[in-house]
C-alpha atoms as a PDB file:
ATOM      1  CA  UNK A   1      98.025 102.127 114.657  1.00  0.00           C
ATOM      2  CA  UNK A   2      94.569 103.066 112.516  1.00  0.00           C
ATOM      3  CA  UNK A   3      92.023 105.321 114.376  1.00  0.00           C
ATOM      4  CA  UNK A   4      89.382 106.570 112.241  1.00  0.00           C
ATOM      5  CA  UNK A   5      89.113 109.244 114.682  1.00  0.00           C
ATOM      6  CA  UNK A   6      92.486 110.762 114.063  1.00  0.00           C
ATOM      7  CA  UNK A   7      93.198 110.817 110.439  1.00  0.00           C
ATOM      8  CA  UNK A   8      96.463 112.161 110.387  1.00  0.00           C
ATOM      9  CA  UNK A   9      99.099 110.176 113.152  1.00  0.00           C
ATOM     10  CA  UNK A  10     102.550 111.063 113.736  1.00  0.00           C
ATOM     11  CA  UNK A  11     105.209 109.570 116.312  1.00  0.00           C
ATOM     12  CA  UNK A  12     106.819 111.627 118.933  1.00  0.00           C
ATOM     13  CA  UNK A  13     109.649 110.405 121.008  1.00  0.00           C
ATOM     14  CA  UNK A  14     110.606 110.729 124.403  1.00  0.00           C
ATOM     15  CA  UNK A  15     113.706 112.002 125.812  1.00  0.00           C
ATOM     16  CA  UNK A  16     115.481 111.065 128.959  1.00  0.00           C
ATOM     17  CA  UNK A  17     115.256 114.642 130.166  1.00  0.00           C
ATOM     18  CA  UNK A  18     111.672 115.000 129.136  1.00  0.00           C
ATOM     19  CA  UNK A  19     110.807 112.974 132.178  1.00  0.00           C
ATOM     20  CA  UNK A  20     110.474 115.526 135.482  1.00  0.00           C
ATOM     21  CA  UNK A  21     111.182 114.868 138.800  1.00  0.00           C
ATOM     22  CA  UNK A  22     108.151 112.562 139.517  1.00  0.00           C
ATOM     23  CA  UNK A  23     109.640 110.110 136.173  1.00  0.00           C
ATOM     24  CA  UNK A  24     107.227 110.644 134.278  1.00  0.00           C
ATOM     25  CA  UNK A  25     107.049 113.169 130.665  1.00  0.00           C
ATOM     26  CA  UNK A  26     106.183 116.655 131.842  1.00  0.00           C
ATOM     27  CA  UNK A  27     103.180 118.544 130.565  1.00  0.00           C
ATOM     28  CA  UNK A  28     105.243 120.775 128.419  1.00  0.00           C
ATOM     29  CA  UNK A  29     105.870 117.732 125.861  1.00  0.00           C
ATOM     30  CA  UNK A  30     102.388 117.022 125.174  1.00  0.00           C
ATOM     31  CA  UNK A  31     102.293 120.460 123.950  1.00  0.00           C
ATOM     32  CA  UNK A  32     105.399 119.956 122.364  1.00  0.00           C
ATOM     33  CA  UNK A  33     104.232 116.989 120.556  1.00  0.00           C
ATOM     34  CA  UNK A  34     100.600 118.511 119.620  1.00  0.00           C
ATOM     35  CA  UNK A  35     102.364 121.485 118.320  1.00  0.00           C
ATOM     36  CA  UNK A  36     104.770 119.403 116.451  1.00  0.00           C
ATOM     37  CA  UNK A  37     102.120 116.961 114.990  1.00  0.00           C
ATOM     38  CA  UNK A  38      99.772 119.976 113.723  1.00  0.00           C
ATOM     39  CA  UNK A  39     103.012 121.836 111.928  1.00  0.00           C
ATOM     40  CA  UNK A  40     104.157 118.562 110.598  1.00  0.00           C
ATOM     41  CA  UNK A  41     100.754 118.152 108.577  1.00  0.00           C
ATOM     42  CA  UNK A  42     100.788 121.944 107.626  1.00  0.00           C
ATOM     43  CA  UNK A  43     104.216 121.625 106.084  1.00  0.00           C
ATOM     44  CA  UNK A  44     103.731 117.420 104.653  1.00  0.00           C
ATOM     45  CA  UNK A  45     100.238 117.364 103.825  1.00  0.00           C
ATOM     46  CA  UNK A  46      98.935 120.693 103.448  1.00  0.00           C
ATOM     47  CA  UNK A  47     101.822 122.741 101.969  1.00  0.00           C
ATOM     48  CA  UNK A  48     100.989 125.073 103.991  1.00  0.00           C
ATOM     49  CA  UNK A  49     104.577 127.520 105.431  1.00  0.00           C
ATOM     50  CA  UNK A  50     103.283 130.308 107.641  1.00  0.00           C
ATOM     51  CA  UNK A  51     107.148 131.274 107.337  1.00  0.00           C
ATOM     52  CA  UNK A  52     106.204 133.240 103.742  1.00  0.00           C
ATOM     53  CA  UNK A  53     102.859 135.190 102.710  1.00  0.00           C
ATOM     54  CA  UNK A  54     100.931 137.411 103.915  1.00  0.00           C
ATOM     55  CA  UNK A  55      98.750 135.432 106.524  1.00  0.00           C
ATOM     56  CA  UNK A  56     100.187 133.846 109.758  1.00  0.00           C
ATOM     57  CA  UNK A  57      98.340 131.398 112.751  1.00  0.00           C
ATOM     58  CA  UNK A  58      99.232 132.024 115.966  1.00  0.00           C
ATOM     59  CA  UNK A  59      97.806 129.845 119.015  1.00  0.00           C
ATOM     60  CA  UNK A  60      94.943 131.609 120.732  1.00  0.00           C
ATOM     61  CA  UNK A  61      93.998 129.288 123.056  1.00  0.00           C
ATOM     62  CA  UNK A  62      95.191 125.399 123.891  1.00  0.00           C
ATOM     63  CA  UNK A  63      94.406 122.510 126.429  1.00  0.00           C
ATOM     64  CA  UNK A  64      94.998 119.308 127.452  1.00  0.00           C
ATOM     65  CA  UNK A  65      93.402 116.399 129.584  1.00  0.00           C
ATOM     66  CA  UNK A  66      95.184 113.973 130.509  1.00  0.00           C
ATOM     67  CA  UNK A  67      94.404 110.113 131.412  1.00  0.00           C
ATOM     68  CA  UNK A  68      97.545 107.942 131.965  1.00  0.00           C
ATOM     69  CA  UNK A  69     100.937 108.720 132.086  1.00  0.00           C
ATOM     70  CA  UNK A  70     104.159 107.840 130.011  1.00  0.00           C
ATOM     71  CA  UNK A  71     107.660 107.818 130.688  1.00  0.00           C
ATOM     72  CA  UNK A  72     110.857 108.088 128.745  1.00  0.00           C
ATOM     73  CA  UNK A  73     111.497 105.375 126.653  1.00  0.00           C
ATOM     74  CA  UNK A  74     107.863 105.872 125.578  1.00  0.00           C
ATOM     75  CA  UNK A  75     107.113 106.659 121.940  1.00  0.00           C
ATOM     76  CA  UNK A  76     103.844 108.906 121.850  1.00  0.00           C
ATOM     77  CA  UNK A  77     101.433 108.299 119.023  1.00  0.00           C
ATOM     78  CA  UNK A  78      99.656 111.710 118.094  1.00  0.00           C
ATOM     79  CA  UNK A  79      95.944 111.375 115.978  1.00  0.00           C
ATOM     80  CA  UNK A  80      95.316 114.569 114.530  1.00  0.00           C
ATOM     81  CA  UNK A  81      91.678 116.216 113.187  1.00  0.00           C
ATOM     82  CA  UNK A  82      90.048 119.222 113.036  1.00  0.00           C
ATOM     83  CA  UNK A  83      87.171 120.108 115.752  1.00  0.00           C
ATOM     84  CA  UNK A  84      86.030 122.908 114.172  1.00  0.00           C
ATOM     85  CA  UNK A  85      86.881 125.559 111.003  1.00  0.00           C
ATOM     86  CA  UNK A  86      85.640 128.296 111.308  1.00  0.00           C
ATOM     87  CA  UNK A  87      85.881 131.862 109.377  1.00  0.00           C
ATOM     88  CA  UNK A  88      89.264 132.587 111.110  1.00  0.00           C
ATOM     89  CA  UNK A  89      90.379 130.051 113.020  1.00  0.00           C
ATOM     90  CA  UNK A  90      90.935 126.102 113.030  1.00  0.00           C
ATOM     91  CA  UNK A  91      90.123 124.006 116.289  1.00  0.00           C
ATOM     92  CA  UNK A  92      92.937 121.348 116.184  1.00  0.00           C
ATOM     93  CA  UNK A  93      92.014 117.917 118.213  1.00  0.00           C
ATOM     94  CA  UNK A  94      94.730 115.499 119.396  1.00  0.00           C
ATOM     95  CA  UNK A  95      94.470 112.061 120.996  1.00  0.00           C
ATOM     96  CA  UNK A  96      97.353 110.644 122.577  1.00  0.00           C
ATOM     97  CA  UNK A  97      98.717 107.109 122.976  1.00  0.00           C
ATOM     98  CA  UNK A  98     101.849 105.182 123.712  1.00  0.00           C
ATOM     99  CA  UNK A  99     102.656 103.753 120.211  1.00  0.00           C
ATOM    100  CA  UNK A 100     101.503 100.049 120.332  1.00  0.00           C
ATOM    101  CA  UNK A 101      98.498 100.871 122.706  1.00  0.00           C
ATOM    102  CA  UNK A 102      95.044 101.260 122.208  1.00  0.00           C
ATOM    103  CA  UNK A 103      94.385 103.263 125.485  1.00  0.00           C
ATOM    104  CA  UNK A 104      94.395 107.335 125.105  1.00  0.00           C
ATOM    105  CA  UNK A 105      96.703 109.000 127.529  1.00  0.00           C
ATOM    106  CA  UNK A 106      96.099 112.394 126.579  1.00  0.00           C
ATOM    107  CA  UNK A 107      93.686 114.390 124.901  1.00  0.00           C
ATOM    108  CA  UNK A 108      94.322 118.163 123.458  1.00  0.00           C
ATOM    109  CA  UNK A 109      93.329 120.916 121.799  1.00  0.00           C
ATOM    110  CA  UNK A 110      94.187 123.984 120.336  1.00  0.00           C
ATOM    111  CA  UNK A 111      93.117 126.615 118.150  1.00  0.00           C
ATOM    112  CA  UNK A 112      94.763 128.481 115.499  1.00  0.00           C
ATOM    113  CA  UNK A 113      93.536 131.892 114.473  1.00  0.00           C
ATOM    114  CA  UNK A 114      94.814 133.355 111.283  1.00  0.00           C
ATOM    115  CA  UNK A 115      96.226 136.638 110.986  1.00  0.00           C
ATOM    116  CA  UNK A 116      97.158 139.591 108.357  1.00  0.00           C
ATOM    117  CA  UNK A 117     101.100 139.519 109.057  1.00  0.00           C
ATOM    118  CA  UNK A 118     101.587 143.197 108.559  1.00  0.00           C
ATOM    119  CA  UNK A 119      98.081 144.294 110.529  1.00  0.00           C
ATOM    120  CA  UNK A 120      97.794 141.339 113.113  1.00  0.00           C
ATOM    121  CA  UNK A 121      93.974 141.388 112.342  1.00  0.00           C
ATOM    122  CA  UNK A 122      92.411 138.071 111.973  1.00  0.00           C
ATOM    123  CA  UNK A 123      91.707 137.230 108.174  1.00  0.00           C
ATOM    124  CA  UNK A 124      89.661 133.914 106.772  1.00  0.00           C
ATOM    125  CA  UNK A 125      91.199 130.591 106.629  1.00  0.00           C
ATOM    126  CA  UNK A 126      92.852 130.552 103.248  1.00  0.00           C
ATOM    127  CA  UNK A 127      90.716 128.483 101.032  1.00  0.00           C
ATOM    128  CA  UNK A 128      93.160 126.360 100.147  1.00  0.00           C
ATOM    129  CA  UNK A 129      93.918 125.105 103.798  1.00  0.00           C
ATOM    130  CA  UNK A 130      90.149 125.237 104.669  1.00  0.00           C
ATOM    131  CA  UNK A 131      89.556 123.198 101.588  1.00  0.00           C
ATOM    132  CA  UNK A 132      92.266 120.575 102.595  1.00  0.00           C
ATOM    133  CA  UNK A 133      91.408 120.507 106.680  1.00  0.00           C
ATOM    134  CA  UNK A 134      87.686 119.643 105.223  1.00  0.00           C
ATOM    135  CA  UNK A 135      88.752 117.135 102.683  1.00  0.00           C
ATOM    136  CA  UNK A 136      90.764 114.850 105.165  1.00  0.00           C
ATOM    137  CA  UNK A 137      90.719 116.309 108.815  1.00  0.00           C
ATOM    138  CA  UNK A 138      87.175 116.630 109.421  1.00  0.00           C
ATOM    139  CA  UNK A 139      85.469 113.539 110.724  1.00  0.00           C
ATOM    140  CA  UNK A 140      82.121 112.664 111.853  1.00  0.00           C
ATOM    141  CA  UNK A 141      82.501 111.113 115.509  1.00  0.00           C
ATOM    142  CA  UNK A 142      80.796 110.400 118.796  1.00  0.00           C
ATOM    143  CA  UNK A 143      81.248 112.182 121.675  1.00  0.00           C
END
């Protein structure tokens, strides 16, 4: 699926025991699959491996909203862009659809704040990942 509003998509399957007690996917796996989506570009597109250097993201603050809901066999299609970069920190935005649908069943956020690894004290967006989140993760959009 193309959505101008998500330039960066990635497909995250269901499992049977992702679906709780009311049979549908718990809220933990949209999490799960924002999380995954966001890494998957870091390490794919960006080159980016928090694993080695001297600067490290960690999650500061995340949500989600959510509008339908899916159930195991469902494949979820996760749009990824950038809300906002700042001087420390990266505002990731998700939209969520069963693959094959047009309809958004979830929407998230969460935002990323960069970090000396041997201080813990935030340090800027390195300018190669700020340079590459601007070049193909930033889009202009309605709200």
């Amino acid at each position: 699926m193309t959505d101008d509003r998500y330039p960066y998509r990635r497909e995250f399957p269901t499992r049977w025991n992702d679906n709780d007690v009311f049979g549908h996917v718990n809220n933990t796996v949209y999490y799960a699959a924002m999380d995954t989506t966001v890494t998957s570009w870091l390490l794919t597109e960006a080159g980016v491996r928090m694993m080695d250097g001297d600067t490290i993201a960690v999650v500061r603050a995340s949500s989600c909203e959510y509008e339908a809901s899916v159930s195991y066999p469902d494949v979820l299609d996760v749009g990824l862009r950038a809300g906002r970069v700042g001087t420390t920190s990266v505002t990731w935005e998700f939209g969520m659809r069963r693959a094959g649908d047009d309809a958004l069943v979830a929407r998230g956020r969460f935002v990323h704040v960069f970090l000396d690894r041997a201080t813990l004290r935030p340090v800027p967006v390195p300018a190669d990942l700020r340079a590459r989140v601007e070049d193909t993760l930033v889009v202009e959009r309605e709200e």
